[in-house]
Protein backbone atom coordinates (compact mmCIF):
# COMPACT_ATOMS: atom_id res chain seq x y z
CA UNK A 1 53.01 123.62 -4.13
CA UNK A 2 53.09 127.46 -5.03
CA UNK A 3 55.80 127.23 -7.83
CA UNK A 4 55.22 126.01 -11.44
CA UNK A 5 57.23 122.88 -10.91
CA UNK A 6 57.91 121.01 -8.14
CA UNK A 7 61.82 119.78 -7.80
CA UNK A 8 62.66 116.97 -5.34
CA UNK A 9 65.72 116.57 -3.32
CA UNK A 10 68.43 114.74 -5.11
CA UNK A 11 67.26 110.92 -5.42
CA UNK A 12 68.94 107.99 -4.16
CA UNK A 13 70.56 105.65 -6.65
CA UNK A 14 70.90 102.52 -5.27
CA UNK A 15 73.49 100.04 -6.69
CA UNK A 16 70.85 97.36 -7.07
CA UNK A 17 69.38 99.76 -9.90
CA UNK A 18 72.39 99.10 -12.44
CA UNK A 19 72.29 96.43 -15.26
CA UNK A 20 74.40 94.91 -16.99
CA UNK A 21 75.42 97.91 -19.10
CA UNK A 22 76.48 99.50 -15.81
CA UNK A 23 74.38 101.56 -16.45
CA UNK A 24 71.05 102.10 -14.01
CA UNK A 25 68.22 99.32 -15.56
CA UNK A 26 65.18 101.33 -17.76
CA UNK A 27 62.80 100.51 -14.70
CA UNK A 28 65.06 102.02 -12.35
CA UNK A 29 64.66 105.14 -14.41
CA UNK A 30 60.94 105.33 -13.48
CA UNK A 31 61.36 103.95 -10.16
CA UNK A 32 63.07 107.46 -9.32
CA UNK A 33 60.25 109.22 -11.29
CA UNK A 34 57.90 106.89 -8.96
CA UNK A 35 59.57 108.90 -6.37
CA UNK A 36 59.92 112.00 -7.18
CA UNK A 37 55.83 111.73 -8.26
CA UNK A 38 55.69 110.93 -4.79
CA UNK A 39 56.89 113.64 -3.11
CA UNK A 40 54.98 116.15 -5.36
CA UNK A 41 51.51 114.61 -4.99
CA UNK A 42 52.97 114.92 -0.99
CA UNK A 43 52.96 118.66 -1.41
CA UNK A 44 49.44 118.79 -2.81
CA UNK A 45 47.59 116.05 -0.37
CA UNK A 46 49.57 115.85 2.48
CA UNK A 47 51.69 113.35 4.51
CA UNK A 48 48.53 111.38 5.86
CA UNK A 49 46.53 111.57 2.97
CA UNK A 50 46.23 107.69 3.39
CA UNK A 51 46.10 107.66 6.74
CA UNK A 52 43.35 110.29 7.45
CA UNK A 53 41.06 109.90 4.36
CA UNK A 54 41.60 106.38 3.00
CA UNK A 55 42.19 107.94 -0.34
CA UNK A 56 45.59 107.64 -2.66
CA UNK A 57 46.77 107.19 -6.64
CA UNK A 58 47.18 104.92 -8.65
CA UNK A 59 49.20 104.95 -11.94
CA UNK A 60 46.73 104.69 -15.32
CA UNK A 61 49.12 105.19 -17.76
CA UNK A 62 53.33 105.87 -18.90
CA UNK A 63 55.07 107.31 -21.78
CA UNK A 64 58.59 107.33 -21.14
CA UNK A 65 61.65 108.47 -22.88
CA UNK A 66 65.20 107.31 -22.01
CA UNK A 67 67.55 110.68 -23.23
CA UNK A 68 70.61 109.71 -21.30
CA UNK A 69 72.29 107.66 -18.82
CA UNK A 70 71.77 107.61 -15.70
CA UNK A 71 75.05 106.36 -13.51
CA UNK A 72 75.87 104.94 -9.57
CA UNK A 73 77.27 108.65 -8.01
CA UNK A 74 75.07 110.96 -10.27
CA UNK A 75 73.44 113.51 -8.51
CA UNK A 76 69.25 112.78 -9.85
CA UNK A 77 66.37 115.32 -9.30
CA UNK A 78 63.00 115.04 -10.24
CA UNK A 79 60.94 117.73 -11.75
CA UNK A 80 57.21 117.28 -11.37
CA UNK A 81 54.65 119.77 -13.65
CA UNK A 82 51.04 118.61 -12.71
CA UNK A 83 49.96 119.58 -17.07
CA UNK A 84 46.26 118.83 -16.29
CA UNK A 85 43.49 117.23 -14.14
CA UNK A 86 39.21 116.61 -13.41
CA UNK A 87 37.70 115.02 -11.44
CA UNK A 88 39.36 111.81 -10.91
CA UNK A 89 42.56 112.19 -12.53
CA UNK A 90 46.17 113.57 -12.41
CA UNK A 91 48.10 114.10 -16.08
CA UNK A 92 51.84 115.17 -15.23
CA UNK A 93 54.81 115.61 -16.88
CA UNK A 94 58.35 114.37 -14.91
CA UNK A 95 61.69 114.95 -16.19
CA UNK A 96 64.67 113.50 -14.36
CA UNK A 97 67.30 115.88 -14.41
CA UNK A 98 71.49 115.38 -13.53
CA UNK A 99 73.47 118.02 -11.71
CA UNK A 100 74.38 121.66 -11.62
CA UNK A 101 73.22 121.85 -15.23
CA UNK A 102 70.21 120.02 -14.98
CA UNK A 103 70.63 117.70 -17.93
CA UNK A 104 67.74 116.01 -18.79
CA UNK A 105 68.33 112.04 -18.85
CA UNK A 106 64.50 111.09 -18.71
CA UNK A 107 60.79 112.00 -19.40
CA UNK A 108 57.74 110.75 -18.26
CA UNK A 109 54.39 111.55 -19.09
CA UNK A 110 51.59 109.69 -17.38
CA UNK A 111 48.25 109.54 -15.76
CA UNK A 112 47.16 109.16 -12.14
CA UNK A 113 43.54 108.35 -10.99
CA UNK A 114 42.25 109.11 -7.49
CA UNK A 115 41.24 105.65 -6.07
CA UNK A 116 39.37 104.50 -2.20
CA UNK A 117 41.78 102.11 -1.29
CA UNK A 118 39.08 100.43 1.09
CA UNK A 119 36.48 99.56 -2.00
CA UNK A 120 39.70 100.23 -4.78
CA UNK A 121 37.46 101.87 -6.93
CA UNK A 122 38.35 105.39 -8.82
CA UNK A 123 36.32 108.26 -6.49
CA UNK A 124 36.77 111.91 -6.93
CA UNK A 125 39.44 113.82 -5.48
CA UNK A 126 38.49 115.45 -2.40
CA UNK A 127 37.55 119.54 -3.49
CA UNK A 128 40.50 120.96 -1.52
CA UNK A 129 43.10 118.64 -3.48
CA UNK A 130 40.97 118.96 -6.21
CA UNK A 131 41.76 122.91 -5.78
CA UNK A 132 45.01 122.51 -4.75
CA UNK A 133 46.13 120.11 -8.31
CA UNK A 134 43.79 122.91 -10.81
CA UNK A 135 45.91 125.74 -8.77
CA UNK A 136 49.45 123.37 -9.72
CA UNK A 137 47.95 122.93 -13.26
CA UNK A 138 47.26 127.02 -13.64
CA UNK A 139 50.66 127.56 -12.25
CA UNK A 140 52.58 125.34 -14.12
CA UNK A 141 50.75 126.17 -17.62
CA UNK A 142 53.27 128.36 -19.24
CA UNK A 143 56.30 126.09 -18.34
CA UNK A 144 54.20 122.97 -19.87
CA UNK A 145 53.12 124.84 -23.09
CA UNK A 146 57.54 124.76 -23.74
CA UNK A 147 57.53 120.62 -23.30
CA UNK A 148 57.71 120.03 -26.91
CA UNK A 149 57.58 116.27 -25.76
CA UNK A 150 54.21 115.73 -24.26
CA UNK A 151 51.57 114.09 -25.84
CA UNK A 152 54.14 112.29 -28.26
CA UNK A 153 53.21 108.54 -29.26
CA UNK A 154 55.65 105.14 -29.58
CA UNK A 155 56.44 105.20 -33.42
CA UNK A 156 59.55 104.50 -35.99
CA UNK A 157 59.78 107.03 -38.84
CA UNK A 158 59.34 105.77 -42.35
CA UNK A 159 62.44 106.35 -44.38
């Protein structure tokens, strides 16, 4: 991943994913942020990162923010900035996006450790993802300075 932020290929939405509302379900919002995550860590560890090392992620930790709806027949994107990482972990910033405009319908802000899937224990990133994730972070640092909505916490004003 050479470019600031990575953008996925339109994601599917299934019918399945809308609720009563008719509208798609809050889960199904980070189901296609699931995704999209997906395909980004894909560009930084490979296809068979599994496969060939035994390593993969697992999700730490969420903040999400539901902006807008998300409808059956809208066109969804994904748009991954990797904001900052060590050792063992992964902080990124995805916001789903809608269409020629790229409307903003959802954020997510979360955490991703590096675990052995054999012993399920965190373990270090191997160096050359380590490299590649610090190069994504570098890349990606001026675009993530303008997200005015990382880092925010769950809270109702007073007033």
């Amino acid at each position: 991943m050479t470019d600031a932020a990575f953008l996925s290929p339109p994601l599917e939405i299934e019918e399945r994913f809308l609720d009563y509302n008719g509208h798609v379900n809050m889960a199904y919002h980070l189901v296609l942020a699931d995704r999209a995550l997906d395909l980004a860590f894909e560009e930084i560890k490979g296809g068979a990162y599994l496969d060939e090392r035994g390593l993969t992620t697992f999700a730490a930790e969420m903040h999400v923010r539901y902006l807008r709806e998300i409808n059956l027949g809208d066109e969804v994107r994904g748009r991954v900035r990797f904001v900052d990482s060590d050792a063992k972990r992964a902080l990124w910033a995805i916001e789903l996006v809608r269409g020629d405009e790229r409307e903003v319908t959802t954020t997510v802000e979360g955490v991703s450790l590096s675990v052995d899937l054999a012993t399920r224990k965190v373990t270090p990133f191997p160096d050359d993802i380590a490299s590649k994730l610090a190069a994504a972070v570098r890349n990606g640092a001026e675009e993530v300075a303008r997200l005015d909505w990382l880092g925010r916490r769950v809270a109702m004003s007073k007033g």
